[in-house]
N, C-alpha and C. Protein backbone atom coordinates (compact mmCIF):
# COMPACT_ATOMS: atom_id res chain seq x y z
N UNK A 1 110.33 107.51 68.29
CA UNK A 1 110.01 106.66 69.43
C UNK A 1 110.98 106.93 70.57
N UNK A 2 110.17 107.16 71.74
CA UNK A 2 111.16 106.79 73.12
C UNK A 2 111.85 105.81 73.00
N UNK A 3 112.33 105.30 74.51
CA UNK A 3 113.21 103.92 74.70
C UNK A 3 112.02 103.39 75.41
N UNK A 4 112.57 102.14 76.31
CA UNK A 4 111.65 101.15 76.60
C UNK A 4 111.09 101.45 77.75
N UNK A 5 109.81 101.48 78.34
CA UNK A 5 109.47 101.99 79.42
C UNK A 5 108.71 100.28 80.78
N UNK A 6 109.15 100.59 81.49
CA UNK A 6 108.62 99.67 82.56
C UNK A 6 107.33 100.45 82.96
N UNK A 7 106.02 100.31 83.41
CA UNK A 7 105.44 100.83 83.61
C UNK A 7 104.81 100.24 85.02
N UNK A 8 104.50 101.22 86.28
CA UNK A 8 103.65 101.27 87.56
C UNK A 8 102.06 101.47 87.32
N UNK A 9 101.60 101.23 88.42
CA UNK A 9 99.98 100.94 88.13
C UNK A 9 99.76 102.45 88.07
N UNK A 10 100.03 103.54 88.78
CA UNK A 10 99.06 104.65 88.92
C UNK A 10 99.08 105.04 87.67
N UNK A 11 100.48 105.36 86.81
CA UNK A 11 100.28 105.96 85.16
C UNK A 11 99.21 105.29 84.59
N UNK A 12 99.57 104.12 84.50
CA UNK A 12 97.98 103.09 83.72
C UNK A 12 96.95 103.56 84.14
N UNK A 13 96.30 103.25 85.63
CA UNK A 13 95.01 103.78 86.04
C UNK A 13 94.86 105.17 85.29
N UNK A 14 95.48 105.75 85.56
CA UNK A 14 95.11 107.39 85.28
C UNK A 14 95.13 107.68 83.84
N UNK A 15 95.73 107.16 82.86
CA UNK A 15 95.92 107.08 81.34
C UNK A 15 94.52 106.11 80.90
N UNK A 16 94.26 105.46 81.58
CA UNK A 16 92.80 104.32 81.17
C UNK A 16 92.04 105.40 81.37
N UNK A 17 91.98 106.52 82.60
CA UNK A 17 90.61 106.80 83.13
C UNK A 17 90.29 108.05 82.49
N UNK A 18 91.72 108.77 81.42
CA UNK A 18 91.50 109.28 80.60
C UNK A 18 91.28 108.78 78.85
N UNK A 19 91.04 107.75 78.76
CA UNK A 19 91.41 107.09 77.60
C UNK A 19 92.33 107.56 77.03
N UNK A 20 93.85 107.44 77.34
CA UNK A 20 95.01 107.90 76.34
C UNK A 20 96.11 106.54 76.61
N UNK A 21 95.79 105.56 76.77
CA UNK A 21 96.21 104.47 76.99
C UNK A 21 97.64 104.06 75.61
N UNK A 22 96.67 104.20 74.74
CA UNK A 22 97.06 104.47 73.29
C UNK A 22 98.38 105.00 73.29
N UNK A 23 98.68 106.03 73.81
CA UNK A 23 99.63 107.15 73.79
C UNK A 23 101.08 105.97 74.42
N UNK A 24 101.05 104.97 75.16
CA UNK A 24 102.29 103.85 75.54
C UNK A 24 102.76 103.08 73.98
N UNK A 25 101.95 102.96 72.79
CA UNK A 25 102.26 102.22 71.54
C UNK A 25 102.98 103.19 70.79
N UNK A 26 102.43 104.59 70.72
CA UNK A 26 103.03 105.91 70.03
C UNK A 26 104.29 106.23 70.50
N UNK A 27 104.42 106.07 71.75
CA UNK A 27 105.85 106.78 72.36
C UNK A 27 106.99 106.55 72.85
N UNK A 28 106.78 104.88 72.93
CA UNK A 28 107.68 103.79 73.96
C UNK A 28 107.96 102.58 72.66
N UNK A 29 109.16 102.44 72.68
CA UNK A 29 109.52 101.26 71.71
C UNK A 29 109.18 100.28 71.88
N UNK A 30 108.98 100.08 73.33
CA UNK A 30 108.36 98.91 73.75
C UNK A 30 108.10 99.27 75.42
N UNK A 31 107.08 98.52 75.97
CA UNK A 31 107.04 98.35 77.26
C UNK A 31 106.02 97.59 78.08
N UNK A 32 106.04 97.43 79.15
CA UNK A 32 105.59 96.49 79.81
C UNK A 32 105.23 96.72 81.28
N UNK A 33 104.22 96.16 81.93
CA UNK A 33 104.10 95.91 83.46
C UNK A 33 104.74 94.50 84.43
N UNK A 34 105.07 95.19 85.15
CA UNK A 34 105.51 93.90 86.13
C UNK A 34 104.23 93.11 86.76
N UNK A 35 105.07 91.71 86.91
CA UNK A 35 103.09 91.35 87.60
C UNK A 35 103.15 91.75 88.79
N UNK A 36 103.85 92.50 89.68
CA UNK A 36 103.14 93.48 90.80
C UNK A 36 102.42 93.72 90.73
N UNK A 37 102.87 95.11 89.58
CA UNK A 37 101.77 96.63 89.12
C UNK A 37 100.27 95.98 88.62
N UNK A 38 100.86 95.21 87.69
CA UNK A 38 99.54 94.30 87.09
C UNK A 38 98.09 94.09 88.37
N UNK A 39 99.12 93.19 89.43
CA UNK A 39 98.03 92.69 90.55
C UNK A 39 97.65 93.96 91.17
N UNK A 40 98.13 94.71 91.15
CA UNK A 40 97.61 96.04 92.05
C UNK A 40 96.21 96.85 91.16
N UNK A 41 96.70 96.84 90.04
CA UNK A 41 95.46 97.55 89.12
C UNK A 41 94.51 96.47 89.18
N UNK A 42 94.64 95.20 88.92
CA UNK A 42 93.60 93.77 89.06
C UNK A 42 93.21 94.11 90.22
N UNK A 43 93.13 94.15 91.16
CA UNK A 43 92.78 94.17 92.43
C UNK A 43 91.52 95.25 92.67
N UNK A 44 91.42 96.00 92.04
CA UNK A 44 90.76 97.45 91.74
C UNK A 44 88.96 96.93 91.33
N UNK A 45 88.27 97.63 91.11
CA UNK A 45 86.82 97.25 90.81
C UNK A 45 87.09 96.67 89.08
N UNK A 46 86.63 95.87 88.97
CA UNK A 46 86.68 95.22 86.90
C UNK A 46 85.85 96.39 86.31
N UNK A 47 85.20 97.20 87.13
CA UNK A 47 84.38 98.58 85.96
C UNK A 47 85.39 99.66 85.74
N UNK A 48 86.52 99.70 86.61
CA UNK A 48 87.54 100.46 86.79
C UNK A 48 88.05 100.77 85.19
N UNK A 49 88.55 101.47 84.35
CA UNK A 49 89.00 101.55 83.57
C UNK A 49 90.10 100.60 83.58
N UNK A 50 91.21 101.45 84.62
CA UNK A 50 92.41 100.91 84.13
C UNK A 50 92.53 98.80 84.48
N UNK A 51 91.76 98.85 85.00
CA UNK A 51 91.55 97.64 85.63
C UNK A 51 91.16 96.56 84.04
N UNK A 52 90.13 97.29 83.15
CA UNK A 52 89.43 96.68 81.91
C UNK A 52 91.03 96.94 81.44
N UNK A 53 91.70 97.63 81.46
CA UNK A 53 92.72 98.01 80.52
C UNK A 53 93.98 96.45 80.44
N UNK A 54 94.49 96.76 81.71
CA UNK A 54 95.20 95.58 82.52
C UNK A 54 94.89 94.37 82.03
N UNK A 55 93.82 93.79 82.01
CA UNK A 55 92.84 92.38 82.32
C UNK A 55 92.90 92.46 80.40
N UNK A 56 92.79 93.40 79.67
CA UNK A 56 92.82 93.11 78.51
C UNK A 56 94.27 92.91 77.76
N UNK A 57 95.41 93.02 78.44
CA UNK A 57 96.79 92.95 77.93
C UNK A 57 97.54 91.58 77.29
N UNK A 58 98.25 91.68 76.31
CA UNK A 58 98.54 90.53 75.93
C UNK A 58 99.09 89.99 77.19
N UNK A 59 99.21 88.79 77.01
CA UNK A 59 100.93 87.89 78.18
C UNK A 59 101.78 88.42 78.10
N UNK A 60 102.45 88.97 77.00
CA UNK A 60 103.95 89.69 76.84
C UNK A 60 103.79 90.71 77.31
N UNK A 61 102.90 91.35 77.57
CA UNK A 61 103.24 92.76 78.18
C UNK A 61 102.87 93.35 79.90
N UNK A 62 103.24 91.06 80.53
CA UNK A 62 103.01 91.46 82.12
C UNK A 62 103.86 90.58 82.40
N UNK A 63 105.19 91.01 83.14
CA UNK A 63 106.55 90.60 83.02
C UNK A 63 106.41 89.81 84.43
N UNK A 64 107.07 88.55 85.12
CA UNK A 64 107.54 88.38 86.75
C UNK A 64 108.67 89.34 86.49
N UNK A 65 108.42 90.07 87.78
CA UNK A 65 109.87 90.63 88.22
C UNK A 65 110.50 90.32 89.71
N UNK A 66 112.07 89.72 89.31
CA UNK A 66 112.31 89.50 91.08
C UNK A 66 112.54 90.87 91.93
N UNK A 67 112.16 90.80 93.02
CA UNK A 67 112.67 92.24 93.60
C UNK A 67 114.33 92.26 94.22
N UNK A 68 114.65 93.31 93.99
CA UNK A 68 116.05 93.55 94.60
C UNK A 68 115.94 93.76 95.87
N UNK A 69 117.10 92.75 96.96
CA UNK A 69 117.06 93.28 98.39
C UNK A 69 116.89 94.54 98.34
N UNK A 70 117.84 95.24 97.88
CA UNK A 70 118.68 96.62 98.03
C UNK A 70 117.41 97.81 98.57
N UNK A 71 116.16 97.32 97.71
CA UNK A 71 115.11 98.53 97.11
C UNK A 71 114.22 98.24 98.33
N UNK A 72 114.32 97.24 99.37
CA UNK A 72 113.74 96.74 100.89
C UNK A 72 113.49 98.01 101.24
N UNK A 73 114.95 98.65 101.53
CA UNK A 73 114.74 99.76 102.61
C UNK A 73 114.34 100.82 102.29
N UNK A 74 113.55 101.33 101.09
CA UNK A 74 112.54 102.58 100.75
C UNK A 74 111.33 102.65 100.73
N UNK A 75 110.73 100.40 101.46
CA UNK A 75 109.96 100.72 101.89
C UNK A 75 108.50 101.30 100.89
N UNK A 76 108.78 101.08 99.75
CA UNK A 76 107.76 101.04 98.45
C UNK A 76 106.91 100.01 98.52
N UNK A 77 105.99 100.67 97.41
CA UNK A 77 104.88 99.24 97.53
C UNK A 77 105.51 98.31 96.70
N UNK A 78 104.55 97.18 96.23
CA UNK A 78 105.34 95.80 95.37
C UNK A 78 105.65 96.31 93.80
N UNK A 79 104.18 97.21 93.51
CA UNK A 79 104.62 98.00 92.08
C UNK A 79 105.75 98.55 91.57
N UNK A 80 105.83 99.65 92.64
CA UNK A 80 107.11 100.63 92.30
C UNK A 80 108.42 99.87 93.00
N UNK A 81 108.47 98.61 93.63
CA UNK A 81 109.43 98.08 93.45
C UNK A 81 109.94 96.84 92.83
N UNK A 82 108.73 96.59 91.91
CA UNK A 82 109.07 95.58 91.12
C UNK A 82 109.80 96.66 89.89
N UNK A 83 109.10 97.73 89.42
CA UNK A 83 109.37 98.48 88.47
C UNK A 83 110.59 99.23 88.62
N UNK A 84 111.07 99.60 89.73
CA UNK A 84 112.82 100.01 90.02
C UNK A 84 113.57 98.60 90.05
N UNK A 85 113.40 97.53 90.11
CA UNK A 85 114.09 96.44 90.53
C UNK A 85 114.56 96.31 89.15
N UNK A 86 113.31 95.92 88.15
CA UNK A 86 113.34 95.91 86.14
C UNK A 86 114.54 97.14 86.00
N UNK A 87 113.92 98.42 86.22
CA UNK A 87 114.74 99.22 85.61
C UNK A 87 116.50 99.07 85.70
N UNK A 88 116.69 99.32 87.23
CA UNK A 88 117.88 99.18 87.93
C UNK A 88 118.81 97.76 86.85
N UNK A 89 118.48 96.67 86.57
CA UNK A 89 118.92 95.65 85.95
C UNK A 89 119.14 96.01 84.59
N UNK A 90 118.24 96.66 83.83
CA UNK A 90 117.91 96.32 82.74
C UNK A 90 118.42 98.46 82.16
N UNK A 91 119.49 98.45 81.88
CA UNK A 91 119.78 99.81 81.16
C UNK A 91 118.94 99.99 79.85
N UNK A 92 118.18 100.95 79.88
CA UNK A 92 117.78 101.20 78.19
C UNK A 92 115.96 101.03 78.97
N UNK A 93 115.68 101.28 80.24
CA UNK A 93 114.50 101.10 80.22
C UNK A 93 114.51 102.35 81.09
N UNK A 94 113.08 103.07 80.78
CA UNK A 94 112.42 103.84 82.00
C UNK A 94 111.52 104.15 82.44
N UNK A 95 111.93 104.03 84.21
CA UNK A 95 110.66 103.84 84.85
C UNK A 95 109.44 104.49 84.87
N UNK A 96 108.16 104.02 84.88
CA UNK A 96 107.08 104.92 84.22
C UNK A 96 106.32 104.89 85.95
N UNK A 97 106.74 106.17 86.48
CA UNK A 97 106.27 106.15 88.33
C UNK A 97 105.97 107.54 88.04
N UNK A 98 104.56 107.60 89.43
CA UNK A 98 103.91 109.06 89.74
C UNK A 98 104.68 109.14 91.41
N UNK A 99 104.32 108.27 92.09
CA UNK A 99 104.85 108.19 93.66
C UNK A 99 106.08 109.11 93.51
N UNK A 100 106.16 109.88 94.47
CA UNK A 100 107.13 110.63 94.72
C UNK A 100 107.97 109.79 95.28
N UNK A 101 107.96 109.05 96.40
CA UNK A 101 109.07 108.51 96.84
C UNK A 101 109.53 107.49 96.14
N UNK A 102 108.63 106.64 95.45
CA UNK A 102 109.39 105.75 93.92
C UNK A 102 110.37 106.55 93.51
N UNK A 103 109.60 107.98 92.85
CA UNK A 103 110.78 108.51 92.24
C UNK A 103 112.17 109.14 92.43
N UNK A 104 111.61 109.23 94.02
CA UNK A 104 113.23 109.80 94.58
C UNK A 104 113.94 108.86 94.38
N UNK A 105 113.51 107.38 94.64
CA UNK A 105 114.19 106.19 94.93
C UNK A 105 115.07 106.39 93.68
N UNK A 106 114.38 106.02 92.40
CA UNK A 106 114.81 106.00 91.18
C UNK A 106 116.15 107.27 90.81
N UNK A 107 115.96 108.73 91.26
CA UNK A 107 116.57 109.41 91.20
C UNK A 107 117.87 108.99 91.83
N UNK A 108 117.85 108.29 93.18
CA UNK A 108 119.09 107.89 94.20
C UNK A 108 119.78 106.65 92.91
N UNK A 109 119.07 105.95 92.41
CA UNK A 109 119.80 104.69 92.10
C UNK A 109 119.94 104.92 90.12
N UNK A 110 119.99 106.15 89.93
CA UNK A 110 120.07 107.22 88.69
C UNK A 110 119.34 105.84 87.68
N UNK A 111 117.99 106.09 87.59
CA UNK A 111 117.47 105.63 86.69
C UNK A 111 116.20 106.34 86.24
N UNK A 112 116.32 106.54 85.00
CA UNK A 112 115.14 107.37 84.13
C UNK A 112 114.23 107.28 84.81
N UNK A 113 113.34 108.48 84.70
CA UNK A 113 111.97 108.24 84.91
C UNK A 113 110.95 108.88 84.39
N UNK A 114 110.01 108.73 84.26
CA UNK A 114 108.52 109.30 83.44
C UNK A 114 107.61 109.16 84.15
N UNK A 115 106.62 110.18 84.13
CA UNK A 115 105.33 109.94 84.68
C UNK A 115 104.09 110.03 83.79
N UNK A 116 102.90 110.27 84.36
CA UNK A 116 101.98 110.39 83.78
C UNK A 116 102.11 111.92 83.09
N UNK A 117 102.47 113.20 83.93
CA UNK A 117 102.60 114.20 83.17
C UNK A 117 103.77 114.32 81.97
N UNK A 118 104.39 114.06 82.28
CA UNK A 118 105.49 113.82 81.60
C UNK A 118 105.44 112.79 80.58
N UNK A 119 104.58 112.00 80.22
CA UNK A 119 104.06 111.03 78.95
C UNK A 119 103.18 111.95 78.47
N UNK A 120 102.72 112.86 78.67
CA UNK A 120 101.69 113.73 78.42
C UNK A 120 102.20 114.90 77.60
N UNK A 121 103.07 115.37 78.27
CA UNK A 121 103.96 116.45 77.68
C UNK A 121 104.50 116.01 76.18
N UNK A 122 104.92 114.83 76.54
CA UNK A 122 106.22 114.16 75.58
C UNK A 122 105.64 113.77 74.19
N UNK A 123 103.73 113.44 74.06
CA UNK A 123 102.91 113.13 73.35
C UNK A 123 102.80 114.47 72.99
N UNK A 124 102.21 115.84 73.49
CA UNK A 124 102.07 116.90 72.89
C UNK A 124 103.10 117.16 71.84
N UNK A 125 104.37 117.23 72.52
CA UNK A 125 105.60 117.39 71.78
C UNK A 125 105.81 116.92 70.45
N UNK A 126 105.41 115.32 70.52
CA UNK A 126 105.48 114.59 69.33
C UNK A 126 104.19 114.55 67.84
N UNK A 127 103.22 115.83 68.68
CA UNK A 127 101.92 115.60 67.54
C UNK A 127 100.71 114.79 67.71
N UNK A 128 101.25 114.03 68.98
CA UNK A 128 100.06 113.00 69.10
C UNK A 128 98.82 113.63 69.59
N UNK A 129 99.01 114.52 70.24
CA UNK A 129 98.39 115.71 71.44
C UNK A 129 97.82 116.61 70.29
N UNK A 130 96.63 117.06 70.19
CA UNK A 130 96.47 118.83 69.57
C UNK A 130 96.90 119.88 70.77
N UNK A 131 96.80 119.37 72.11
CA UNK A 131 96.61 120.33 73.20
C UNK A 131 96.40 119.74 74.06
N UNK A 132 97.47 119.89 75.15
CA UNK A 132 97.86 119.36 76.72
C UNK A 132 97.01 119.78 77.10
N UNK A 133 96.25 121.26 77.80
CA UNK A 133 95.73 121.87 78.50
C UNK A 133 94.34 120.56 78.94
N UNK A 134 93.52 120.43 77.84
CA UNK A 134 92.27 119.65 78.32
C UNK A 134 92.76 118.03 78.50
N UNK A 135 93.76 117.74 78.49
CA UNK A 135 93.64 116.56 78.76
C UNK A 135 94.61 116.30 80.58
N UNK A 136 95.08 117.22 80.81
CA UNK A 136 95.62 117.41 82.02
C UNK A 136 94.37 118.29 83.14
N UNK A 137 93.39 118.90 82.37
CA UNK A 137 92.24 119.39 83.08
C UNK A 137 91.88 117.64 83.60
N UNK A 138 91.52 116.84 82.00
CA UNK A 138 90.64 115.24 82.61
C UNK A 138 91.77 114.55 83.43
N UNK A 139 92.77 114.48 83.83
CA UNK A 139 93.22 113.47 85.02
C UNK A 139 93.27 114.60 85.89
N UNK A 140 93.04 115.65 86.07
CA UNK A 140 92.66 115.98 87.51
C UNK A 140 91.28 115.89 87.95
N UNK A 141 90.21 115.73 87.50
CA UNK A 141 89.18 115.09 87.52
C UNK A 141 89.25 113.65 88.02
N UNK A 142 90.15 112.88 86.92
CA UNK A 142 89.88 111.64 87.02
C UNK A 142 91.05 111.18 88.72
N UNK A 143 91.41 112.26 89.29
CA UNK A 143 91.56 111.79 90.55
C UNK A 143 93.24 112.24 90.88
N UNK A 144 93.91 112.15 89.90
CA UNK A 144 95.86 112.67 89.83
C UNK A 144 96.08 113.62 90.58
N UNK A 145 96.29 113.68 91.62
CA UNK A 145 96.65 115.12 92.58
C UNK A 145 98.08 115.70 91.75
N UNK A 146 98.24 116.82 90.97
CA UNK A 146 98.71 117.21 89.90
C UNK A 146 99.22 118.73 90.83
N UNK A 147 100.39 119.34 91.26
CA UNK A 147 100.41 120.72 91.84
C UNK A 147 100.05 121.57 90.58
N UNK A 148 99.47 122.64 90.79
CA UNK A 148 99.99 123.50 90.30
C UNK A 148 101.27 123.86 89.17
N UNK A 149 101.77 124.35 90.25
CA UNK A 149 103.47 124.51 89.67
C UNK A 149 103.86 123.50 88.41
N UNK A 150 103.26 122.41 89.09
CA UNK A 150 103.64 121.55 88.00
C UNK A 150 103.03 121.46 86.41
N UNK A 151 101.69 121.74 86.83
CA UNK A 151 100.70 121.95 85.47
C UNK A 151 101.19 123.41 84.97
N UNK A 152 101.79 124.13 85.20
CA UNK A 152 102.00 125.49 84.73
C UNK A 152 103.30 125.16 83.77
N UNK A 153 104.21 124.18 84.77
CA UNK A 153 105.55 123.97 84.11
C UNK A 153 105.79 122.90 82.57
N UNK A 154 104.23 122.24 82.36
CA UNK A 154 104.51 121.11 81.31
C UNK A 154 103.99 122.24 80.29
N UNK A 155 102.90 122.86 80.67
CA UNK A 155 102.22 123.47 79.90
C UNK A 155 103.10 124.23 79.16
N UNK A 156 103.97 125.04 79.64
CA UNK A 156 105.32 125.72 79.02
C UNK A 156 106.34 124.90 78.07
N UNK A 157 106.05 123.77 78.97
CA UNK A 157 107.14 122.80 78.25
C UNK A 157 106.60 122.05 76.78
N UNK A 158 105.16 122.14 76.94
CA UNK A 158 104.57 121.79 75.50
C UNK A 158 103.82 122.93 75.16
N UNK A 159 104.88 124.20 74.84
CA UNK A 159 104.55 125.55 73.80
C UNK A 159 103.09 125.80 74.13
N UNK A 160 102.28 125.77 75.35
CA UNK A 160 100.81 126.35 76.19
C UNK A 160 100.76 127.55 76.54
């Protein structure tokens, strides 16, 4: 098992819209959404995957989080700064962000981070996966603007 992961709406959406949702119980000791991220995926159409996903979660696993002044000036949405605010407090958690500038944020204020590819990878790694390749084909479908470079680099990184 990983450590504990805070999780942002886009990983969820995009993990629902591939059905690998599953893959957060396998890999994370524990983790959770802030009710930001929560309201942001709620907010979405109810046929939405990740939206059915969300709306089906226990209580324990949709946290209040207060936001930190500090995280004001990067100017993030409420998700990715409820989810750096958790992390930043709370050592032993990491942040589960696609946003690039979330993640720079996170990088500036040195706190873990994971994404959707990178939960992806980390599942291949562990067996959960037969094979990254088609399931990183379905979230670029299902909408993940994914570079290149980057799909070349997990693929390596999970023996592809």
């Amino acid at each position: 098992m990983a450590d504990r992961w805070v999780l942002n709406a886009s990983p969820v959406i995009t993990l629902a819209k591939v059905e690998h949702t599953w893959l957060l119980d396998q890999l994370a000791q524990d983790w959770f959404m802030p009710a930001q991220a929560a309201d942001e995926v709620l907010a979405g159409p109810a046929e939405d995957a990740g939206h059915r996903f969300v709306a089906g979660l226990p209580p324990e696993r949709i946290r209040s989080v207060v936001p930190v002044p500090v995280l004001a000036a990067w100017d993030l949405g409420p998700g990715e700064t409820a989810v750096l605010a958790w992390a930043a407090g709370h050592p032993g958690y990491t942040a589960m962000l696609d946003d690039r500038a979330a993640r720079a944020c996170a990088l500036g204020l040195r706190i873990p981070v994971i994404g959707t590819i990178g939960v992806l990878v980390m599942a291949r790694l562990h067996g959960h996966l037969p094979r990254l390749k088609p399931v990183l084909d379905l979230i670029r479908v299902a909408g993940l603007y994914v570079d290149d470079r980057l799909l070349a680099r997990a693929l390596r990184l999970a023996g592809e």
